[in-house]
PDB file of N, CA and C in Angstrom:
ATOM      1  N   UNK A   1      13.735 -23.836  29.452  1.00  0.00           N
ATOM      2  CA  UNK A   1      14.330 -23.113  30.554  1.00  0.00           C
ATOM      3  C   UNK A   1      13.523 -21.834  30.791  1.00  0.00           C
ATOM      4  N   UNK A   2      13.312 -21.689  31.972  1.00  0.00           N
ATOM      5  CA  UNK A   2      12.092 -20.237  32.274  1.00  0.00           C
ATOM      6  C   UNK A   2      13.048 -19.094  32.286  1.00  0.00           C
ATOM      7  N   UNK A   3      12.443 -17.941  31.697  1.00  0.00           N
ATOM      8  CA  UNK A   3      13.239 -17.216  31.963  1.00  0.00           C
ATOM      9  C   UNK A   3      12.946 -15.764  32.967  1.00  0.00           C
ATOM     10  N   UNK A   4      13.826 -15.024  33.496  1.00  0.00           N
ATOM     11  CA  UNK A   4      13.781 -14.453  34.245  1.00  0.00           C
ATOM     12  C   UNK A   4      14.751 -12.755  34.482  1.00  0.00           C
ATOM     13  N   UNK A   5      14.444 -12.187  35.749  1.00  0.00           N
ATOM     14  CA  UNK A   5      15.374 -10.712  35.103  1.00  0.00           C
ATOM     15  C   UNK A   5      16.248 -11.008  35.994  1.00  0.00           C
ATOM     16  N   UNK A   6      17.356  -9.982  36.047  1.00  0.00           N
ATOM     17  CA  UNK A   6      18.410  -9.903  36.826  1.00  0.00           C
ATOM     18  C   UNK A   6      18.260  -8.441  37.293  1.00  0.00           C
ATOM     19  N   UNK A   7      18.501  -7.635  38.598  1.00  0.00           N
ATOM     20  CA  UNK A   7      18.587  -6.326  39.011  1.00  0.00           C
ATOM     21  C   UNK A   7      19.601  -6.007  39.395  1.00  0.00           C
ATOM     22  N   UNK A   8      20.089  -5.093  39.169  1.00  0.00           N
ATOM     23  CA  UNK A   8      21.457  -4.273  39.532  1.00  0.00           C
ATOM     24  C   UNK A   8      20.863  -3.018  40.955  1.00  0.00           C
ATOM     25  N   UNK A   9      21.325  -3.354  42.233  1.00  0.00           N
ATOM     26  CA  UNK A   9      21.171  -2.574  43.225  1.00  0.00           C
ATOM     27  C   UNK A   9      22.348  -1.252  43.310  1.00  0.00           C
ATOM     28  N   UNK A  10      22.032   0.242  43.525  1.00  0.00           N
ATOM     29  CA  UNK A  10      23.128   0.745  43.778  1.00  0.00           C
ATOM     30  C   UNK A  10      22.551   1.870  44.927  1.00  0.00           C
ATOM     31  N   UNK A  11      23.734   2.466  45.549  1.00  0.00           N
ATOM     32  CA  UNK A  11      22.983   3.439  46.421  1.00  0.00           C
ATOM     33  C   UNK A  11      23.285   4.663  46.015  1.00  0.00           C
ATOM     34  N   UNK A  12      22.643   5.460  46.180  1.00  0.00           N
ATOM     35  CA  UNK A  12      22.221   7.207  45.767  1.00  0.00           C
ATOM     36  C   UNK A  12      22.364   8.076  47.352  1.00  0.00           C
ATOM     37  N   UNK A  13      22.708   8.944  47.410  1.00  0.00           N
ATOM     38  CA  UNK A  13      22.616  10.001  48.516  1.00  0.00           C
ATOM     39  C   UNK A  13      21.834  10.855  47.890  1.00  0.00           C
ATOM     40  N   UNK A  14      20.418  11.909  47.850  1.00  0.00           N
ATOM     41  CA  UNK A  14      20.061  13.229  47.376  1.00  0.00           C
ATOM     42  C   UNK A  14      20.140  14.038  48.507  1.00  0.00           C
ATOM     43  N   UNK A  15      20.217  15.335  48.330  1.00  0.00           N
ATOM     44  CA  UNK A  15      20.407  16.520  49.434  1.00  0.00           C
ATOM     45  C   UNK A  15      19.532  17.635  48.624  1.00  0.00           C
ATOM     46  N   UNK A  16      18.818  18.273  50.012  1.00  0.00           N
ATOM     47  CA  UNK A  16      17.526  19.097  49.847  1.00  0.00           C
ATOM     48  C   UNK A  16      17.724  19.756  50.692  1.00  0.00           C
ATOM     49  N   UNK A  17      17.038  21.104  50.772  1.00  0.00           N
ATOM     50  CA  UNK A  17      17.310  22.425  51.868  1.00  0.00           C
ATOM     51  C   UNK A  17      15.605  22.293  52.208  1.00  0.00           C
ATOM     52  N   UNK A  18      14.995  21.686  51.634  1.00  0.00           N
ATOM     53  CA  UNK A  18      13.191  21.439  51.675  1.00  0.00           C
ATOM     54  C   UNK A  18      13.077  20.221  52.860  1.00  0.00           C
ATOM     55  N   UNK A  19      13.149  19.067  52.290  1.00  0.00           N
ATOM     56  CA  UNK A  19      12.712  17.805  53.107  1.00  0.00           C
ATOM     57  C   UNK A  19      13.418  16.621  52.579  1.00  0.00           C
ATOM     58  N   UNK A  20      13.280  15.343  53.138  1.00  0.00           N
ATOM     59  CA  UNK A  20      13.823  14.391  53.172  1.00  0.00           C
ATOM     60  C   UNK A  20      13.282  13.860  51.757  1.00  0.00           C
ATOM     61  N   UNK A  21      11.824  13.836  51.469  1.00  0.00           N
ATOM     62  CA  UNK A  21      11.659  13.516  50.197  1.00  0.00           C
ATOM     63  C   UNK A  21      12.415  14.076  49.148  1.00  0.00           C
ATOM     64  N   UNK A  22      12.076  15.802  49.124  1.00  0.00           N
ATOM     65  CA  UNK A  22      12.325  16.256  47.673  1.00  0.00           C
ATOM     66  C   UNK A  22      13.879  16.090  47.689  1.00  0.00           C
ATOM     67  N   UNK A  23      14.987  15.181  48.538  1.00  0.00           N
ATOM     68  CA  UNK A  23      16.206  14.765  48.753  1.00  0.00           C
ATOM     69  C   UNK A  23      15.807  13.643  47.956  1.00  0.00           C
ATOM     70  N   UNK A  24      15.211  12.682  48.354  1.00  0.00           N
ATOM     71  CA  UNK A  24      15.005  11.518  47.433  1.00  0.00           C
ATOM     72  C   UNK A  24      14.463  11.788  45.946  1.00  0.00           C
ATOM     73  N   UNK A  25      13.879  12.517  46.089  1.00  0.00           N
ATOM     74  CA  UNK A  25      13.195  12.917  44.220  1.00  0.00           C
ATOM     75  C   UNK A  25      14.111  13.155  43.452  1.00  0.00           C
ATOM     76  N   UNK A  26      15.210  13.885  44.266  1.00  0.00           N
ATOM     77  CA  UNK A  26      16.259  14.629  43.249  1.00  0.00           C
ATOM     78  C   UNK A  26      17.095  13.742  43.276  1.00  0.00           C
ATOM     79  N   UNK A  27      17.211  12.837  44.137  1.00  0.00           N
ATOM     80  CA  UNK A  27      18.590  11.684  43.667  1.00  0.00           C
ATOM     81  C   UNK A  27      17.648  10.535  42.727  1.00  0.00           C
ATOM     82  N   UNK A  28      16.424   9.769  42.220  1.00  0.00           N
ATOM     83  CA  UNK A  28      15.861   9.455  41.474  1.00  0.00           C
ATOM     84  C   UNK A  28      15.709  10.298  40.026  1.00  0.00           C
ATOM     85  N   UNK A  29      15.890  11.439  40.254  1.00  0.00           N
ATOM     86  CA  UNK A  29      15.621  12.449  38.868  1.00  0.00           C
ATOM     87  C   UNK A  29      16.901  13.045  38.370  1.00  0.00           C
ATOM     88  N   UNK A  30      17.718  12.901  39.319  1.00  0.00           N
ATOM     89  CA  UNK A  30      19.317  12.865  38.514  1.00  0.00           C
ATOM     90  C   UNK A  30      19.432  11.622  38.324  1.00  0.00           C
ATOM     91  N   UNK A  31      19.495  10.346  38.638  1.00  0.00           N
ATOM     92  CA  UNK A  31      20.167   9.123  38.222  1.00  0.00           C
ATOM     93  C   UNK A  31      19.186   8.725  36.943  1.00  0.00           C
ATOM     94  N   UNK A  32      18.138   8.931  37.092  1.00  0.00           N
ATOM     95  CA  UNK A  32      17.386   8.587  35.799  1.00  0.00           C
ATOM     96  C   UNK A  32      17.547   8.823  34.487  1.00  0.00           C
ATOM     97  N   UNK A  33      18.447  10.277  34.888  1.00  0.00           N
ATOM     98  CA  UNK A  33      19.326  11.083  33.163  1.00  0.00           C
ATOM     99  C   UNK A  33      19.907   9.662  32.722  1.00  0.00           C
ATOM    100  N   UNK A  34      20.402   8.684  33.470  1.00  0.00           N
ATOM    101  CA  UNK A  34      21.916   7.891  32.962  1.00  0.00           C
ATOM    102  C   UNK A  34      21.377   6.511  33.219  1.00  0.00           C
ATOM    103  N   UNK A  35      20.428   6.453  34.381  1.00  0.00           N
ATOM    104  CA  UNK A  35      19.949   4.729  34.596  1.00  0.00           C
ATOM    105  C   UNK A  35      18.772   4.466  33.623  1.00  0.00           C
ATOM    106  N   UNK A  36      18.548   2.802  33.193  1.00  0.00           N
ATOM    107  CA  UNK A  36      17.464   3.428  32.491  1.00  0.00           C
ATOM    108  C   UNK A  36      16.818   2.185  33.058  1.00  0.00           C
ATOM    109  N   UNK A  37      15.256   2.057  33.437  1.00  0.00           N
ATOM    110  CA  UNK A  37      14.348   0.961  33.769  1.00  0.00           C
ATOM    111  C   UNK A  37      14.499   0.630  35.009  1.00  0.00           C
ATOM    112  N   UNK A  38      14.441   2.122  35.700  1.00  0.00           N
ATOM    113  CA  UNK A  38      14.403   2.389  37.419  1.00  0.00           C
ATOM    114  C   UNK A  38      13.219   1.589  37.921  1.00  0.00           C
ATOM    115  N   UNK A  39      13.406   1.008  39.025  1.00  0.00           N
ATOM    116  CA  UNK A  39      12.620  -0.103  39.424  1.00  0.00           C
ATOM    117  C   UNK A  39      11.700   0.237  40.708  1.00  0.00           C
ATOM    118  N   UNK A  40      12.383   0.234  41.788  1.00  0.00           N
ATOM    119  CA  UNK A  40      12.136  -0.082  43.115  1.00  0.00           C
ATOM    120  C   UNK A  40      13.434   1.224  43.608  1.00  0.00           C
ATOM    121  N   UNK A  41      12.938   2.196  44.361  1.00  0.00           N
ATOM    122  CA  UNK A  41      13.972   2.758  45.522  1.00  0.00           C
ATOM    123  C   UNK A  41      13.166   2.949  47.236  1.00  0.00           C
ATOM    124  N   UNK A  42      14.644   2.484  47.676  1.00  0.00           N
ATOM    125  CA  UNK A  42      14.110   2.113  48.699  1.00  0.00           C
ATOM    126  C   UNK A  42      15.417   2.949  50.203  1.00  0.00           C
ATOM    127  N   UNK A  43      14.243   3.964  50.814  1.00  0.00           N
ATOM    128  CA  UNK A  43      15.462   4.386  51.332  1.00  0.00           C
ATOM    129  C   UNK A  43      15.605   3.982  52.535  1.00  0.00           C
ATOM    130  N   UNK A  44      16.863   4.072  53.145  1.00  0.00           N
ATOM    131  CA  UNK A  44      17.492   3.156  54.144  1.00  0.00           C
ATOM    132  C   UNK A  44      18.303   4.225  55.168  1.00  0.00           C
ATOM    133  N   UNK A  45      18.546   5.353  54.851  1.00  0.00           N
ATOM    134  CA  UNK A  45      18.298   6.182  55.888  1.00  0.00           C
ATOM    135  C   UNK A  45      17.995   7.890  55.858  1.00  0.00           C
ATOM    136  N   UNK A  46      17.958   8.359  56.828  1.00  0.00           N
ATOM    137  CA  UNK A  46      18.029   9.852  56.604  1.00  0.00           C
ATOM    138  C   UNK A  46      18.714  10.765  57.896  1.00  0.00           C
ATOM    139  N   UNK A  47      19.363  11.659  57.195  1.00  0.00           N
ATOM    140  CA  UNK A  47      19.527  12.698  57.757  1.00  0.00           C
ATOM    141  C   UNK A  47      19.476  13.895  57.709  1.00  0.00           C
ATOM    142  N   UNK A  48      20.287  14.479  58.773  1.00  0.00           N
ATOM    143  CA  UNK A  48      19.861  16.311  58.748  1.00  0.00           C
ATOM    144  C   UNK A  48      21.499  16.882  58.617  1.00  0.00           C
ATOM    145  N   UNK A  49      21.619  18.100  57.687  1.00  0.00           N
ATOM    146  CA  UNK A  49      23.171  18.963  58.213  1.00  0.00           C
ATOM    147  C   UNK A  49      22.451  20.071  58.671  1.00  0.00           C
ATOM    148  N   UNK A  50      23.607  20.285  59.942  1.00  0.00           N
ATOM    149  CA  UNK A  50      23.096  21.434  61.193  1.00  0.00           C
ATOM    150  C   UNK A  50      23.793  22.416  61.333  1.00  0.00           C
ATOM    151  N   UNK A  51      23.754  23.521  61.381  1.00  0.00           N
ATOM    152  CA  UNK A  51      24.864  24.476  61.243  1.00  0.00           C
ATOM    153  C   UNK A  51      24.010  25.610  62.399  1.00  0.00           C
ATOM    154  N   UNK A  52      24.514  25.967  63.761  1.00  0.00           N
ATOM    155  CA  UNK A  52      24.353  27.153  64.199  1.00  0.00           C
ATOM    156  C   UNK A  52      23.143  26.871  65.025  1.00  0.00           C
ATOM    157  N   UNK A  53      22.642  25.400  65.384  1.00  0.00           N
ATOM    158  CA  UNK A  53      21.371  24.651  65.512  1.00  0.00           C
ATOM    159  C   UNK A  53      20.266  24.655  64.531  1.00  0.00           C
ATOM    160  N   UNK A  54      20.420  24.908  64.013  1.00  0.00           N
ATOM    161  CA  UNK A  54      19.283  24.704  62.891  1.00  0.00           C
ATOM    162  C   UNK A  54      19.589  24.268  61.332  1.00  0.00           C
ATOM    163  N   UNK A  55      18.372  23.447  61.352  1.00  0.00           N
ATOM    164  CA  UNK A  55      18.577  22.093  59.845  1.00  0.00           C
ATOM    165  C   UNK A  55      19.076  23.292  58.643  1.00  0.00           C
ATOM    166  N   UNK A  56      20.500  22.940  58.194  1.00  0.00           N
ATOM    167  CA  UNK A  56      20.480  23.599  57.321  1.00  0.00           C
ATOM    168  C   UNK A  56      20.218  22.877  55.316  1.00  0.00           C
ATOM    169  N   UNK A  57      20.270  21.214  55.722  1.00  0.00           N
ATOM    170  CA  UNK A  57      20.099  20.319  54.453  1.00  0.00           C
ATOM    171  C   UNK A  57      19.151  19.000  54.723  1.00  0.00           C
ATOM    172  N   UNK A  58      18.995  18.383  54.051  1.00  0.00           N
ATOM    173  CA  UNK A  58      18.019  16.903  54.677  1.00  0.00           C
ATOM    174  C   UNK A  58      18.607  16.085  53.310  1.00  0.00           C
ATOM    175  N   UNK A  59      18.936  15.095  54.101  1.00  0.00           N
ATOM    176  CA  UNK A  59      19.794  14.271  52.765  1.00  0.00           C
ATOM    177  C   UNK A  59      19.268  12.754  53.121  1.00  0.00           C
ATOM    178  N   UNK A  60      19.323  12.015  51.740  1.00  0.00           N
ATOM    179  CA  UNK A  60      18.010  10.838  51.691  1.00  0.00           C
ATOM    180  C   UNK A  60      18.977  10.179  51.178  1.00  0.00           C
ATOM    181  N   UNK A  61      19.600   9.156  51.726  1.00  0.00           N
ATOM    182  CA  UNK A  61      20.272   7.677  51.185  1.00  0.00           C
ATOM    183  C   UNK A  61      19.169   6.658  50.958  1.00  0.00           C
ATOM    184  N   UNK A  62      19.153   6.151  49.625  1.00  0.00           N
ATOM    185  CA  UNK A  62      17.922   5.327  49.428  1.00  0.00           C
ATOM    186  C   UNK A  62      19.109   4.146  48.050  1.00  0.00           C
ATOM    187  N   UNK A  63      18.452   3.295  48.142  1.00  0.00           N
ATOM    188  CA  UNK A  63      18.961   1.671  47.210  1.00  0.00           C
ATOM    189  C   UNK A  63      18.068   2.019  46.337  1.00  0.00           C
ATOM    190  N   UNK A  64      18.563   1.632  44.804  1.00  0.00           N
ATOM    191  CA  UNK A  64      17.804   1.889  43.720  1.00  0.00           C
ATOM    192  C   UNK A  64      18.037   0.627  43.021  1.00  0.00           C
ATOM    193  N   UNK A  65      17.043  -0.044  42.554  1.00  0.00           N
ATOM    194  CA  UNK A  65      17.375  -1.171  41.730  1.00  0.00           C
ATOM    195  C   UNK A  65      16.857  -0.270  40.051  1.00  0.00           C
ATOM    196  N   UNK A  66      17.474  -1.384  39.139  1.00  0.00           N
ATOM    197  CA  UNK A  66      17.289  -1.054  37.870  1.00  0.00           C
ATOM    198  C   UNK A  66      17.662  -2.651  37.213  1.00  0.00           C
ATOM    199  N   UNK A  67      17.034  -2.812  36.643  1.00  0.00           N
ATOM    200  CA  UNK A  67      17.094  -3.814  35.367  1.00  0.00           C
ATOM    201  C   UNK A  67      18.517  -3.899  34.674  1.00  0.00           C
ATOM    202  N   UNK A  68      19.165  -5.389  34.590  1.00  0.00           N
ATOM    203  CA  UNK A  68      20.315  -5.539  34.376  1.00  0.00           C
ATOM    204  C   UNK A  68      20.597  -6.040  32.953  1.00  0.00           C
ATOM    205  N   UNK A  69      21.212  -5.220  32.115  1.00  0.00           N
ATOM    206  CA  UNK A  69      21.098  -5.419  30.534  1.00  0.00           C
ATOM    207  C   UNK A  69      22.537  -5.927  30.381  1.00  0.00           C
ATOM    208  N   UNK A  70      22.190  -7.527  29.767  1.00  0.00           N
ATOM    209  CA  UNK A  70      23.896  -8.019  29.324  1.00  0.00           C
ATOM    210  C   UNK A  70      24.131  -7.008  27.928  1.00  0.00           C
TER     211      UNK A  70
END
């Protein structure tokens, strides 16, 4: 029988006052404290919080797979 992995998908929000990335870095570099054998993230959307017209956050929803340990 061949064998093979299994991945566990979950989604992350990060929030940044910088950019949309360092939003994604920081939701990869907090979940990493607790996930372990981070795979693939993949983000799926972005936005801005606006206060007064102007960007006051940039927040990065991205899918994170990780390796699924029975």
């Amino acid at each position: 029988m061949a064998k093979g992995s299994v991945y566990k998908v979950i989604e992350l929000v990060g929030s940044s006052t910088k950019s949309w990335e360092d939003a994604a870095a920081k939701a990869i570099e907090t979940a990493s404290k607790s996930l372990k054998d981070l795979r693939i993230a993949e983000v799926s959307e972005l936005d801005m919080q606006i206060d007064g017209g102007k960007v006051i956050s940039y927040r990065a929803r991205i899918k994170v797979s990780f390796k699924y340990k029975k």
